[in-house]
C-alpha atoms as a PDB file:
ATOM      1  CA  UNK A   1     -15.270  16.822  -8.132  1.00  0.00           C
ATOM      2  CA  UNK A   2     -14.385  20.273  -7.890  1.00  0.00           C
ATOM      3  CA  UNK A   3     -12.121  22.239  -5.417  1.00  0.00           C
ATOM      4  CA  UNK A   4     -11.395  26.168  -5.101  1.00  0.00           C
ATOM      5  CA  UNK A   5      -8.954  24.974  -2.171  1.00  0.00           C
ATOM      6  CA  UNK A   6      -5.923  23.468  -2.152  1.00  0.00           C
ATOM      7  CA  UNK A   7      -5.900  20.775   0.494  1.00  0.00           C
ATOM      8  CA  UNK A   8      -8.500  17.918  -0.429  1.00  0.00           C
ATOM      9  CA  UNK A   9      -8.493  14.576   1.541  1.00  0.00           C
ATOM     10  CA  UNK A  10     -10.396  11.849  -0.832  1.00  0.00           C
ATOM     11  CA  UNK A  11     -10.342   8.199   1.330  1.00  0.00           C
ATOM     12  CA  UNK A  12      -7.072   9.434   3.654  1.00  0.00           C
ATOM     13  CA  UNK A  13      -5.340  10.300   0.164  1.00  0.00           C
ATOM     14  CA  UNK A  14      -3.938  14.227   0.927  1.00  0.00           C
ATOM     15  CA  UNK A  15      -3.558  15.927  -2.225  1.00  0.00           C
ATOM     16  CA  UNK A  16      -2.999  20.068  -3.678  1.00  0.00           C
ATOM     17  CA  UNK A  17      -3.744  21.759  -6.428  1.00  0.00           C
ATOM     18  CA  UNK A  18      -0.186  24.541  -6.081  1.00  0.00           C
ATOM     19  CA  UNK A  19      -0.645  27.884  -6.843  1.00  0.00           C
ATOM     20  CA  UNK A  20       1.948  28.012  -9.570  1.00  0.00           C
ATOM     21  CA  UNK A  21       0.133  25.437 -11.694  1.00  0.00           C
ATOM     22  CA  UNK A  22      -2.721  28.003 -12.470  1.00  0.00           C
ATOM     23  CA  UNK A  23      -5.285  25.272 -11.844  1.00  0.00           C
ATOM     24  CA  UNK A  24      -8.721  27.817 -12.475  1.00  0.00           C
ATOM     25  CA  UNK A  25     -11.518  24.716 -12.284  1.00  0.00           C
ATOM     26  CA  UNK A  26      -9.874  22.037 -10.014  1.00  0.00           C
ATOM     27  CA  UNK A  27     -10.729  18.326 -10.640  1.00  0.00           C
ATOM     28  CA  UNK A  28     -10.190  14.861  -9.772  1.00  0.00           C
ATOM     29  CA  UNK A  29     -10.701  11.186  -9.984  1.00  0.00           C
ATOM     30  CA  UNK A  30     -10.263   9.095  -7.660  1.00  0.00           C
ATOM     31  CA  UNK A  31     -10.075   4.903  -7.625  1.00  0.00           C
ATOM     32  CA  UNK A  32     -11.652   3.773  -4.032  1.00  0.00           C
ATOM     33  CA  UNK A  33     -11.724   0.006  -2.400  1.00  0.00           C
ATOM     34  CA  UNK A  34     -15.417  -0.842  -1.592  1.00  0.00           C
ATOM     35  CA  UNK A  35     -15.079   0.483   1.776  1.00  0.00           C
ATOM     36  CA  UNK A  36     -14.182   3.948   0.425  1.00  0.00           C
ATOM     37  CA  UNK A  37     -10.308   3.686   1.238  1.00  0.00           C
ATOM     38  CA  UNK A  38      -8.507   5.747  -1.410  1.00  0.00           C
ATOM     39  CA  UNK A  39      -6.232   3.921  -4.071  1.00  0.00           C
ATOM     40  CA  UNK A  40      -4.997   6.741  -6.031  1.00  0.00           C
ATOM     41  CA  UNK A  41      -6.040  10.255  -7.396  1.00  0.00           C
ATOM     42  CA  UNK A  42      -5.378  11.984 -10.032  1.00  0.00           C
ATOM     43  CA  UNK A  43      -6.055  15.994 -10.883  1.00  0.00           C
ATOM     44  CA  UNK A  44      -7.388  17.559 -13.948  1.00  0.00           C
ATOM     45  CA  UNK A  45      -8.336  21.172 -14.844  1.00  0.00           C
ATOM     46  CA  UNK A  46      -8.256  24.240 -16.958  1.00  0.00           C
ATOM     47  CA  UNK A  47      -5.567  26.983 -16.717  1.00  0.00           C
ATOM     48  CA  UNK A  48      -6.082  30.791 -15.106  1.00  0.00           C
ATOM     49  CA  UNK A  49      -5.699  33.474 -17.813  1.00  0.00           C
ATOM     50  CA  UNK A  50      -6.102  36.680 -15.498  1.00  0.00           C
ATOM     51  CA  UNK A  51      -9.209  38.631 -16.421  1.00  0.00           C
ATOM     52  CA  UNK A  52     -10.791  36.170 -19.105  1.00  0.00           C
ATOM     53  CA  UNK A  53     -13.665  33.742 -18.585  1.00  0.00           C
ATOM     54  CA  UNK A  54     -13.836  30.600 -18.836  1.00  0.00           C
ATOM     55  CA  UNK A  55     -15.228  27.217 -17.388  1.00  0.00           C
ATOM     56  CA  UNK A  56     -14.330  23.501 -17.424  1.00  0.00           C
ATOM     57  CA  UNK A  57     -16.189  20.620 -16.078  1.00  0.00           C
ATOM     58  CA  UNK A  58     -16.431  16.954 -16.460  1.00  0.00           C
ATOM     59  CA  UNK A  59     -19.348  14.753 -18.048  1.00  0.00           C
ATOM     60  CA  UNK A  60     -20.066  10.847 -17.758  1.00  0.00           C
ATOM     61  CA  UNK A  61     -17.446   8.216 -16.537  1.00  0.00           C
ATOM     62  CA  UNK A  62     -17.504   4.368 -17.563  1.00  0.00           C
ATOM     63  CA  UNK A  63     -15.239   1.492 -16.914  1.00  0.00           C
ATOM     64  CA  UNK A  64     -14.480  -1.137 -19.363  1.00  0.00           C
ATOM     65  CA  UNK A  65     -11.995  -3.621 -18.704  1.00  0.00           C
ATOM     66  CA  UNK A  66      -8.723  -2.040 -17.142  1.00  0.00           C
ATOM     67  CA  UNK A  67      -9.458   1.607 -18.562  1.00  0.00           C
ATOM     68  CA  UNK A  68     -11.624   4.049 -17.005  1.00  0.00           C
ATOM     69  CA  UNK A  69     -12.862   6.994 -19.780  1.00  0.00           C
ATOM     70  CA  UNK A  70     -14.703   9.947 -19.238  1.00  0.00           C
ATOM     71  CA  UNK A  71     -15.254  13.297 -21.370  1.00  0.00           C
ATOM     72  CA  UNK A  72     -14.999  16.779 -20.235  1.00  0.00           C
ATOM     73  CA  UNK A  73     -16.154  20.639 -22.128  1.00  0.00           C
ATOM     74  CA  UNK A  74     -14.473  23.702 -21.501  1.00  0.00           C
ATOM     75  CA  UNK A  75     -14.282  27.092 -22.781  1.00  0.00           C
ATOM     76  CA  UNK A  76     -12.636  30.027 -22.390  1.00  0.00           C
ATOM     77  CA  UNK A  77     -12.158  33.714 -24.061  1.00  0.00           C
ATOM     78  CA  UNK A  78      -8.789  33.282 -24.222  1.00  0.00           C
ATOM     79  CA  UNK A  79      -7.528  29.994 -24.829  1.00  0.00           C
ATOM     80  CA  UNK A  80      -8.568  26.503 -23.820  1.00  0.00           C
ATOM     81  CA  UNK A  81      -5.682  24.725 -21.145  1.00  0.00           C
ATOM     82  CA  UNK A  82      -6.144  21.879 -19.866  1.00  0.00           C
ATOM     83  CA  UNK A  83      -4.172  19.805 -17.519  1.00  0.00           C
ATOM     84  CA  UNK A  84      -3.819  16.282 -16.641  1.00  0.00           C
ATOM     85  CA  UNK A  85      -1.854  14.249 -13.980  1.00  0.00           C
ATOM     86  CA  UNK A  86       0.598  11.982 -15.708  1.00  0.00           C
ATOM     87  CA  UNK A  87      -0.120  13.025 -18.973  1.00  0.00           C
ATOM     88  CA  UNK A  88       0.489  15.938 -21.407  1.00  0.00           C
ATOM     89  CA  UNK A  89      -1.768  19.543 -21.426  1.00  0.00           C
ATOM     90  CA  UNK A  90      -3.685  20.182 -24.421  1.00  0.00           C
ATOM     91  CA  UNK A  91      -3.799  23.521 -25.965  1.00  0.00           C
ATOM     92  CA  UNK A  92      -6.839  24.327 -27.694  1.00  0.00           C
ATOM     93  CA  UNK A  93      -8.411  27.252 -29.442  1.00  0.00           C
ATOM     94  CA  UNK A  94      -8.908  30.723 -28.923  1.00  0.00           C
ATOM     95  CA  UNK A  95     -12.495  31.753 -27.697  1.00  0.00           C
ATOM     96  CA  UNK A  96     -13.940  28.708 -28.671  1.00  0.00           C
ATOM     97  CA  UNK A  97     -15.721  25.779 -26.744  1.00  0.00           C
ATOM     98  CA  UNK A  98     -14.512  21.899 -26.734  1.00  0.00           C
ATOM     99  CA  UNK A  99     -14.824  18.559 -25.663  1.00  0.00           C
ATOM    100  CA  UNK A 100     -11.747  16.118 -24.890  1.00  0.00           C
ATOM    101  CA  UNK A 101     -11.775  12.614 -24.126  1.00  0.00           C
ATOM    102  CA  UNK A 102      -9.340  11.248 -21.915  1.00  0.00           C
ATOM    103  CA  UNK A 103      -8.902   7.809 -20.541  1.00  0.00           C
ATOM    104  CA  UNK A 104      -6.612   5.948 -17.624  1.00  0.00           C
ATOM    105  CA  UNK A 105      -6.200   3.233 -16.621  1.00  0.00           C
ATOM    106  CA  UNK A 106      -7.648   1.508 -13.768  1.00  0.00           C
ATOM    107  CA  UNK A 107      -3.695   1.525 -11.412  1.00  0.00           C
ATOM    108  CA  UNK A 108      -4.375   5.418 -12.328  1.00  0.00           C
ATOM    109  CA  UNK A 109      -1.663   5.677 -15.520  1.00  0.00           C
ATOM    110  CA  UNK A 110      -2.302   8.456 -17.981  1.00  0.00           C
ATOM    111  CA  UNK A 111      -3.601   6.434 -21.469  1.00  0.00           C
ATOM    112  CA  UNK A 112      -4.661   9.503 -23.689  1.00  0.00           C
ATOM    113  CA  UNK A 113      -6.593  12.421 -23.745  1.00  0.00           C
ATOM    114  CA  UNK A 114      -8.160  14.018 -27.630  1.00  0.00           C
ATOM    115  CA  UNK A 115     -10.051  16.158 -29.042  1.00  0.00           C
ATOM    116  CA  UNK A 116     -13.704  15.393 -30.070  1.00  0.00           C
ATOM    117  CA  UNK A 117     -14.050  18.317 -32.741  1.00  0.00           C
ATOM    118  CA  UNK A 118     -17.359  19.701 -33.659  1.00  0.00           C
ATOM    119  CA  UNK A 119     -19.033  18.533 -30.013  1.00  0.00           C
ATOM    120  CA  UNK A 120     -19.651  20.334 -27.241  1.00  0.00           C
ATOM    121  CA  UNK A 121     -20.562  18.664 -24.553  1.00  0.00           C
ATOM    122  CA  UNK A 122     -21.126  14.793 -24.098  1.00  0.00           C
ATOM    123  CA  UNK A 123     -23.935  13.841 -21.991  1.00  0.00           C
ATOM    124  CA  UNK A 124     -23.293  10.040 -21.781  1.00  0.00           C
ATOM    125  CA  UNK A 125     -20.958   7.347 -22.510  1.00  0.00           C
ATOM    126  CA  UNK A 126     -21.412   3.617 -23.165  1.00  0.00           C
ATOM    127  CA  UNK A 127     -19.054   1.016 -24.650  1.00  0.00           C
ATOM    128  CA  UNK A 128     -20.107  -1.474 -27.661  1.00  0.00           C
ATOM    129  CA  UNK A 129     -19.165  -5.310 -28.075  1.00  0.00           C
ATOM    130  CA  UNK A 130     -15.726  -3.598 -29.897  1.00  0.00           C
ATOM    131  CA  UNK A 131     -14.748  -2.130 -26.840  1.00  0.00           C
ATOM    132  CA  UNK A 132     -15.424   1.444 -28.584  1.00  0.00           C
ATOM    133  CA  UNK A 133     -16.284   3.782 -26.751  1.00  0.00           C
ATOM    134  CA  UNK A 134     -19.790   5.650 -28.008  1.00  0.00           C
ATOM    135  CA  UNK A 135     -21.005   8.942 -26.938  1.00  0.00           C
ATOM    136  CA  UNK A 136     -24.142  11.194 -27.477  1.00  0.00           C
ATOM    137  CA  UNK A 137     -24.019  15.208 -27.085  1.00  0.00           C
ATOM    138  CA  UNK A 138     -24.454  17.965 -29.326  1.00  0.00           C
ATOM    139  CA  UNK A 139     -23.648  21.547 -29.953  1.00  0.00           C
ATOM    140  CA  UNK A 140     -25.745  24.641 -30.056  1.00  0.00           C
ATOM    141  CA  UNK A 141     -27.623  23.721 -32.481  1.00  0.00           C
ATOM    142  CA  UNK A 142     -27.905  19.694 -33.209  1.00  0.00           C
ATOM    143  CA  UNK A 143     -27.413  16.147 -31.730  1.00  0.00           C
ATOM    144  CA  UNK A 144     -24.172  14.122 -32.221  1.00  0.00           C
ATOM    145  CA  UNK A 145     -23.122  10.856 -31.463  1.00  0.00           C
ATOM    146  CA  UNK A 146     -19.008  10.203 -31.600  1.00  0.00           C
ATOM    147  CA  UNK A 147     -17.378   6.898 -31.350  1.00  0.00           C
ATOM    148  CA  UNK A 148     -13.663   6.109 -30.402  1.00  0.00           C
ATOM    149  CA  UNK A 149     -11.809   3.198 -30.240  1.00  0.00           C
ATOM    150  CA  UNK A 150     -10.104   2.251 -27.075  1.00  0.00           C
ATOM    151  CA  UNK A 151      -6.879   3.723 -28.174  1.00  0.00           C
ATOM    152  CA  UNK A 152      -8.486   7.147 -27.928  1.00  0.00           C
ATOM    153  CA  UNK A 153      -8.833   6.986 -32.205  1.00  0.00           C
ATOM    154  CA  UNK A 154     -11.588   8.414 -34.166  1.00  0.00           C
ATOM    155  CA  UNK A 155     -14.192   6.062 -35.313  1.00  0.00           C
ATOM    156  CA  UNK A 156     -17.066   7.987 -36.743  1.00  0.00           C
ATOM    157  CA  UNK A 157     -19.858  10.327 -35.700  1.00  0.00           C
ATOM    158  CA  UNK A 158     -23.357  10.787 -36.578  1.00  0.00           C
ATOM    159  CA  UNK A 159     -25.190  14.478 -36.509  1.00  0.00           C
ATOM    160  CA  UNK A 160     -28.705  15.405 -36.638  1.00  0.00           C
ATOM    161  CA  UNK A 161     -29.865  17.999 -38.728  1.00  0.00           C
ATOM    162  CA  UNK A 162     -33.018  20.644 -39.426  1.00  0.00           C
ATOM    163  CA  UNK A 163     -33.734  22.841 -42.059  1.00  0.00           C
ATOM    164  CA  UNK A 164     -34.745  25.860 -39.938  1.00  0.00           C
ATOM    165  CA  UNK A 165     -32.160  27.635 -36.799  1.00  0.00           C
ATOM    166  CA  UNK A 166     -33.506  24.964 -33.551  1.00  0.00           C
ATOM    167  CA  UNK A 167     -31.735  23.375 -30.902  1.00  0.00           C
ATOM    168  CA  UNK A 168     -31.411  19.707 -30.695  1.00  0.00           C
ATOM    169  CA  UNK A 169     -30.221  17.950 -27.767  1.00  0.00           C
ATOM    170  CA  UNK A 170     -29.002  14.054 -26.973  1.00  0.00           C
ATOM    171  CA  UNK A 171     -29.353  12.738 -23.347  1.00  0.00           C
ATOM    172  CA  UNK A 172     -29.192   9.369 -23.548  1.00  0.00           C
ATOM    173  CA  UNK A 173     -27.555   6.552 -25.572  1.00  0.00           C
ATOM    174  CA  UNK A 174     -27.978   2.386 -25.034  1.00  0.00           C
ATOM    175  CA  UNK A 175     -26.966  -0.250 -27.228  1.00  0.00           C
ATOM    176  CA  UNK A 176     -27.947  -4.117 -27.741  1.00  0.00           C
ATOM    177  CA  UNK A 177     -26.898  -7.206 -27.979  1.00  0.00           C
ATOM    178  CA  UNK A 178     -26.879  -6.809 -31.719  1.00  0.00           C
ATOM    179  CA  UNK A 179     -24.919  -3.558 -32.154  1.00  0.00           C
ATOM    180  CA  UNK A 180     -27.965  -1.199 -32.558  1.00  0.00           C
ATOM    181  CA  UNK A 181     -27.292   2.221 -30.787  1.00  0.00           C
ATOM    182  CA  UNK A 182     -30.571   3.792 -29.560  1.00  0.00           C
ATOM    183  CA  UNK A 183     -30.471   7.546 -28.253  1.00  0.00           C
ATOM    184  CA  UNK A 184     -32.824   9.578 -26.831  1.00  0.00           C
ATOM    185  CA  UNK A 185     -33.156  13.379 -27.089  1.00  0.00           C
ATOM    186  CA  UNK A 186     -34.560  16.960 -27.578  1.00  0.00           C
ATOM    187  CA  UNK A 187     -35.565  19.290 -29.751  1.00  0.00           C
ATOM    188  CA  UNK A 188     -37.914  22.348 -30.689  1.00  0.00           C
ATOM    189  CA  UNK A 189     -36.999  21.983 -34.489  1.00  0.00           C
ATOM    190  CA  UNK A 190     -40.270  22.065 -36.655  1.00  0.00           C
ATOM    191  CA  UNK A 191     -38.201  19.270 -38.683  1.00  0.00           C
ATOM    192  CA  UNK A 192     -35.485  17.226 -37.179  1.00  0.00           C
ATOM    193  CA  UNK A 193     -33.366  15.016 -39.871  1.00  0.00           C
ATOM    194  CA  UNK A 194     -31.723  11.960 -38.512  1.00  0.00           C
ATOM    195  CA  UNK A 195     -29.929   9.827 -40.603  1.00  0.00           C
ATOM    196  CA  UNK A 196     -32.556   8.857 -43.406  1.00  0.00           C
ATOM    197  CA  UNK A 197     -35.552   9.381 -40.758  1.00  0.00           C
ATOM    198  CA  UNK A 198     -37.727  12.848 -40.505  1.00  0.00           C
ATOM    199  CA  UNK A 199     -39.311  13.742 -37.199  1.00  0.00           C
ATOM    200  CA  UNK A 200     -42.028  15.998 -37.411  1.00  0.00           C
ATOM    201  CA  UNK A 201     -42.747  17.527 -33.780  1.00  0.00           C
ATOM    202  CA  UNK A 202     -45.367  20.007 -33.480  1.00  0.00           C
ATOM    203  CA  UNK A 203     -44.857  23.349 -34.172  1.00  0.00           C
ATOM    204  CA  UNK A 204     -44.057  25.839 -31.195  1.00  0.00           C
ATOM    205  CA  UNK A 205     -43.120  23.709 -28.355  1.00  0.00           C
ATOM    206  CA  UNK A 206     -40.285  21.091 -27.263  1.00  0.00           C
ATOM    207  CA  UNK A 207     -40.552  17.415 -27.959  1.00  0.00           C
ATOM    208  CA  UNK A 208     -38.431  14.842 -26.623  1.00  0.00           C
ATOM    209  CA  UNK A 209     -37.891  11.990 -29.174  1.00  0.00           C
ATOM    210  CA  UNK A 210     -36.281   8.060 -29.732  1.00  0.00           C
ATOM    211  CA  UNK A 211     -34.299   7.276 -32.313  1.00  0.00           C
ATOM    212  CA  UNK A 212     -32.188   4.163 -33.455  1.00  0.00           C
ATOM    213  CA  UNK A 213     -29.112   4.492 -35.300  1.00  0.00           C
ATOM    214  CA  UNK A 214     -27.033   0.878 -37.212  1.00  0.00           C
ATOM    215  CA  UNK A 215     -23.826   0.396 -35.655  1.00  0.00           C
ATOM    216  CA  UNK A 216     -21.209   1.465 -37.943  1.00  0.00           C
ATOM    217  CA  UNK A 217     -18.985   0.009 -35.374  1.00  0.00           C
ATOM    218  CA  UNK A 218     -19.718  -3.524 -35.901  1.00  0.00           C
ATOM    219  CA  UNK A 219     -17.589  -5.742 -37.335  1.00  0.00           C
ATOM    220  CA  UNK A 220     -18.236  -5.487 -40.849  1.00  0.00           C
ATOM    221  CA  UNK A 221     -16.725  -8.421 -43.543  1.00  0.00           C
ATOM    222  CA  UNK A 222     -14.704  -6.797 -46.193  1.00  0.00           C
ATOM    223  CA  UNK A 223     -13.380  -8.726 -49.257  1.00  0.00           C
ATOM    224  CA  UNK A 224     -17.015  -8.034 -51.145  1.00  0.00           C
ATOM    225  CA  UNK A 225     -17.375  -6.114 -53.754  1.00  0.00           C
ATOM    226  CA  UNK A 226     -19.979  -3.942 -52.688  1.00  0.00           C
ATOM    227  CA  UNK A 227     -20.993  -2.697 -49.326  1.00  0.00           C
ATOM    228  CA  UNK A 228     -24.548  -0.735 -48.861  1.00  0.00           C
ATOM    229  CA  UNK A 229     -27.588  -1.086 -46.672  1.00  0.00           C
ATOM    230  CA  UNK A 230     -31.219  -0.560 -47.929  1.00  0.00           C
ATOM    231  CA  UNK A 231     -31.664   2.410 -45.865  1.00  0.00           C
ATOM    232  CA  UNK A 232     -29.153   4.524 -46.670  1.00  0.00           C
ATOM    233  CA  UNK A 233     -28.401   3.458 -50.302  1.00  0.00           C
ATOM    234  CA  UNK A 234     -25.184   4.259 -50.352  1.00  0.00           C
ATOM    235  CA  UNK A 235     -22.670   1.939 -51.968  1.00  0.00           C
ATOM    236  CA  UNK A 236     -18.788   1.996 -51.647  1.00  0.00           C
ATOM    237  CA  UNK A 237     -16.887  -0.607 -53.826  1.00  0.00           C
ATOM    238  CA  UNK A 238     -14.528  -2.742 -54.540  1.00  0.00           C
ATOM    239  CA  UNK A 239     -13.824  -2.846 -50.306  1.00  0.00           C
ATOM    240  CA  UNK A 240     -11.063  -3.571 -49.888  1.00  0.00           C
ATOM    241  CA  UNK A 241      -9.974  -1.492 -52.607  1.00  0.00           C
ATOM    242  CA  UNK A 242      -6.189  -0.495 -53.735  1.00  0.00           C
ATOM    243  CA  UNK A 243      -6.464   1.805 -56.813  1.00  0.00           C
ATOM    244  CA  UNK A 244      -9.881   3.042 -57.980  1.00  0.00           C
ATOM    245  CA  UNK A 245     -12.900   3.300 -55.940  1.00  0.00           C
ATOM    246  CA  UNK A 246     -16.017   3.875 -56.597  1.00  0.00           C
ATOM    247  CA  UNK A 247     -19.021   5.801 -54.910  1.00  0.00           C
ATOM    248  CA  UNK A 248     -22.727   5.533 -55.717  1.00  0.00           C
ATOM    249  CA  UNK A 249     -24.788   8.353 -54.007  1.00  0.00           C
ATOM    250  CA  UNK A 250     -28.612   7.768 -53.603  1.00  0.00           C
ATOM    251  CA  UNK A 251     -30.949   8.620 -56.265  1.00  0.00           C
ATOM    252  CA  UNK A 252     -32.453  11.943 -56.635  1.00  0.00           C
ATOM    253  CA  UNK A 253     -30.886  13.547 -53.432  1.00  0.00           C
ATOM    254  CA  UNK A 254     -28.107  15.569 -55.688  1.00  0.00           C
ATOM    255  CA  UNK A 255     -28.454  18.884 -54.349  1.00  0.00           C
ATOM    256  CA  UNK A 256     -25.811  19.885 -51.880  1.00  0.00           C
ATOM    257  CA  UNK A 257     -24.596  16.516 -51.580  1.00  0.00           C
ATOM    258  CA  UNK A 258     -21.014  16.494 -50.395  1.00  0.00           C
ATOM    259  CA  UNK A 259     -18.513  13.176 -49.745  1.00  0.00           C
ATOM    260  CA  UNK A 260     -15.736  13.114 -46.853  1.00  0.00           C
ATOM    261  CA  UNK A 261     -13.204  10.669 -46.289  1.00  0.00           C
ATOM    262  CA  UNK A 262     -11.540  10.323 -42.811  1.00  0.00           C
ATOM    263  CA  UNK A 263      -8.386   8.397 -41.345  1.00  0.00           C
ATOM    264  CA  UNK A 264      -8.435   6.338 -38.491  1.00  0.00           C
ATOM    265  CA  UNK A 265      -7.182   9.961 -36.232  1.00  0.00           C
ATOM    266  CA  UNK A 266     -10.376  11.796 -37.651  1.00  0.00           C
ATOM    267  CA  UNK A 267      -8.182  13.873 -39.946  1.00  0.00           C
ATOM    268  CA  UNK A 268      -9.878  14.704 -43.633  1.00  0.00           C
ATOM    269  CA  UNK A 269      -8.304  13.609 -46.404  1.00  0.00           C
ATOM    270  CA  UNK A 270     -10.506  14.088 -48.832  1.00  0.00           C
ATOM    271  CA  UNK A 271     -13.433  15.937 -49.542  1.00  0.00           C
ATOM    272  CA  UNK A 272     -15.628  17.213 -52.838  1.00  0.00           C
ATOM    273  CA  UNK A 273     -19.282  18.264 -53.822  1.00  0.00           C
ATOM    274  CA  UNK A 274     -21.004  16.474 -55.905  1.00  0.00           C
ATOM    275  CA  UNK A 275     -23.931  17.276 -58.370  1.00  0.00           C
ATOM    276  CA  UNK A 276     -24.112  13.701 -60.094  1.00  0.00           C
ATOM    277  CA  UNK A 277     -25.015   9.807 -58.759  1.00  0.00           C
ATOM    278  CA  UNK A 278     -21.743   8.278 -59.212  1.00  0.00           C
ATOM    279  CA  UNK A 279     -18.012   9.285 -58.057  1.00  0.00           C
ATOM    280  CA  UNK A 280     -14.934   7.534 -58.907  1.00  0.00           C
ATOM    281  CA  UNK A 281     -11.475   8.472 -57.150  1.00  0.00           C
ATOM    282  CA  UNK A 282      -8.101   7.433 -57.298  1.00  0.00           C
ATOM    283  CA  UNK A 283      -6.994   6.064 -54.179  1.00  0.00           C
ATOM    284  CA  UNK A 284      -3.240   5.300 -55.649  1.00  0.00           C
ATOM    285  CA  UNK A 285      -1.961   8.158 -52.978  1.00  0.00           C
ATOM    286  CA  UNK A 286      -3.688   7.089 -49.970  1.00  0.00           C
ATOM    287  CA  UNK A 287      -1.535   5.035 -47.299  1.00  0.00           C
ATOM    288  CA  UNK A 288      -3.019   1.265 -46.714  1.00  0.00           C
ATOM    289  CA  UNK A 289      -5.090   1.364 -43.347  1.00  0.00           C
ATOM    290  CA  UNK A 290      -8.745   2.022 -42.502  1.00  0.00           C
ATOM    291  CA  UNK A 291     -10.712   4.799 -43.849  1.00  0.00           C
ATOM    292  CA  UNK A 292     -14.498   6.290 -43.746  1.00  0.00           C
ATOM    293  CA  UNK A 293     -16.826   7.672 -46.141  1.00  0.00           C
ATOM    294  CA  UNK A 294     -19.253  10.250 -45.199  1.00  0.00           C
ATOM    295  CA  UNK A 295     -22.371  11.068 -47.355  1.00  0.00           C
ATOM    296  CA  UNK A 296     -23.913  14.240 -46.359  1.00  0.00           C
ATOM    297  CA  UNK A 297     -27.099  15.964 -47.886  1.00  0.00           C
ATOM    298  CA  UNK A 298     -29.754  18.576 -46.375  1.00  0.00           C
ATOM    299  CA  UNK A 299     -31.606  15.586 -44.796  1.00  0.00           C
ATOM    300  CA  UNK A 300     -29.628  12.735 -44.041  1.00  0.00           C
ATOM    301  CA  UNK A 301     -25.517  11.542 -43.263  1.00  0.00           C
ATOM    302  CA  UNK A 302     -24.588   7.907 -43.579  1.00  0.00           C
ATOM    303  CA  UNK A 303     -21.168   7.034 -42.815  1.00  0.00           C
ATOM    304  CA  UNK A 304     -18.986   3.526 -44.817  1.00  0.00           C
ATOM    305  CA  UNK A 305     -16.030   1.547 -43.804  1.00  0.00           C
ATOM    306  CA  UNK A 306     -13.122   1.022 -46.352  1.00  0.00           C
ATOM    307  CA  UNK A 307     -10.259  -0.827 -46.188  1.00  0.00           C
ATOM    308  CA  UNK A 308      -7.656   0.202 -48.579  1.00  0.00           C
ATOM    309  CA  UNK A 309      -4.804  -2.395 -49.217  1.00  0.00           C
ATOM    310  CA  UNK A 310      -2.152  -1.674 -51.957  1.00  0.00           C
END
């Protein structure tokens, strides 16, 4: 909710947002009994920069377990602020627009709160049989799905893509029993790329489309030598691996083809261009833990799992 005054009283809990916080958009959750009694209640919001612009506002909320995890977007022409109960601000950039995930638990502690880079706004939120949390959204421009893991670290994400300038837009985002995510969304693209699909809406109008995506969340055996799937043809081997690795690309698609490797906190650690089918890289330097490998072209992004074990 969101309050421009100062006194709020949420199920006989009185609470303030003080003037010399610099709350600008005012916030809350609140945990209520089932006769709307008020158990606790916590504030969030951006910071006041005199004389810039700016907004902040909260998207979907879930539950899972003992932690309660929503997403919020702000911007701001000056700098992103924003402010938590219990836990610490975050700082973001100048003149630029973000989306943090933040998470407490259900007696109202502060758990986390991070950055999902590259997103905008997150329309929806569901949890998968990992207890990750998945979320669809987008940017400006195209449709991306994020997944954390319940410690507030970076999984993977997923991001549509089109060959001409077009808005795409995800709404909605289910899963089943056997990991398969399933999204639903928008676009007036004249060619909309997801993963190693092409939708083809027709020209001069918006469509709203369905689309499945693998979980690359599940729990995937490692101690093979090779990991792929048919559709994306990508293949990642020996997994785990502890010196060499090598990386097989999919035939034919070697134009602007481009490999990324992430930690566990989303941070790159490695990234190249390549113009040829195979890649082999020393992985001597990189610390043991859990790693993913993006494949990006024009058309399609698949992301792998590795497990690297010295």
């Amino acid at each position: 909710m969101n309050y421009d005054h100062f006194d709020v009283n949420v199920g006989g809990i009185i609470f303030s947002y003080p003037f010399n916080q610099n709350y600008y958009d005012k916030f809350y959750i609140a945990k209520l009994d089932s006769v709307g009694n008020g158990k606790w209640v916590r504030r969030f919001g951006n910071m006041y920069f005199q004389g810039y612009l700016g907004f902040f506002g909260p998207g979907d909320l879930i539950v899972k377990e003992n932690r309660v995890y929503f997403a919020a977007a702000g911007w701001n022409d000056y700098q992103n602020v924003f402010m938590f109960d219990g836990g610490p601000s975050y700082y973001g950039s100048i003149l630029g627009r973000e989306t943090i995930f933040i998470a407490y638990d259900t007696s109202g502690n502060f758990q986390f709160r991070t950055l999902v880079p590259g997103v905008s706004s997150i329309s929806q939120l569901i949890t998968d049989s990992n207890n990750s949390v998945v979320g669809v959204g987008g940017d400006e421009y195209s449709l991306k799905v994020v997944s954390y893991n319940s410690m507030g670290n970076f999984n993977w994400k997923a991001t549509s893509d089109a060959d001409n300038l077009c808005t795409t837009v995800g709404s909605g985002i289910a899963t089943d029993t056997h990991g398969k995510l399933y999204v639903v969304g928008g676009t007036n693209c004249i060619q909309l790329y997801m993963g190693n699909d092409t939708l083809y809406p027709p020209a001069n109008q918006s469509t709203m489309f369905f689309s499945s995506l693998d979980s690359i969340d599940a729990n995937w055996a490692v101690g093979t030598n090779e990991l792929a799937t048919a559709t994306a043809k990508l293949i990642v081997y020996p997994n785990p691996a502890s010196d060499m690795l090598q990386i097989q690309m999919p035939v034919g698609n070697h134009k602007s083809q481009k490999i990324e490797i992430q930690n566990t906190t989303g941070h790159v650690v490695y990234s190249t261009l390549c113009k040829t089918e195979k890649l082999q890289l020393s992985i001597e330097n990189f610390p043991n833990g859990i790693y993913f490998i993006t494949y990006k072209n024009n058309w399609q992004s698949t992301t792998k799992k590795l497990l690297i074990q010295h």
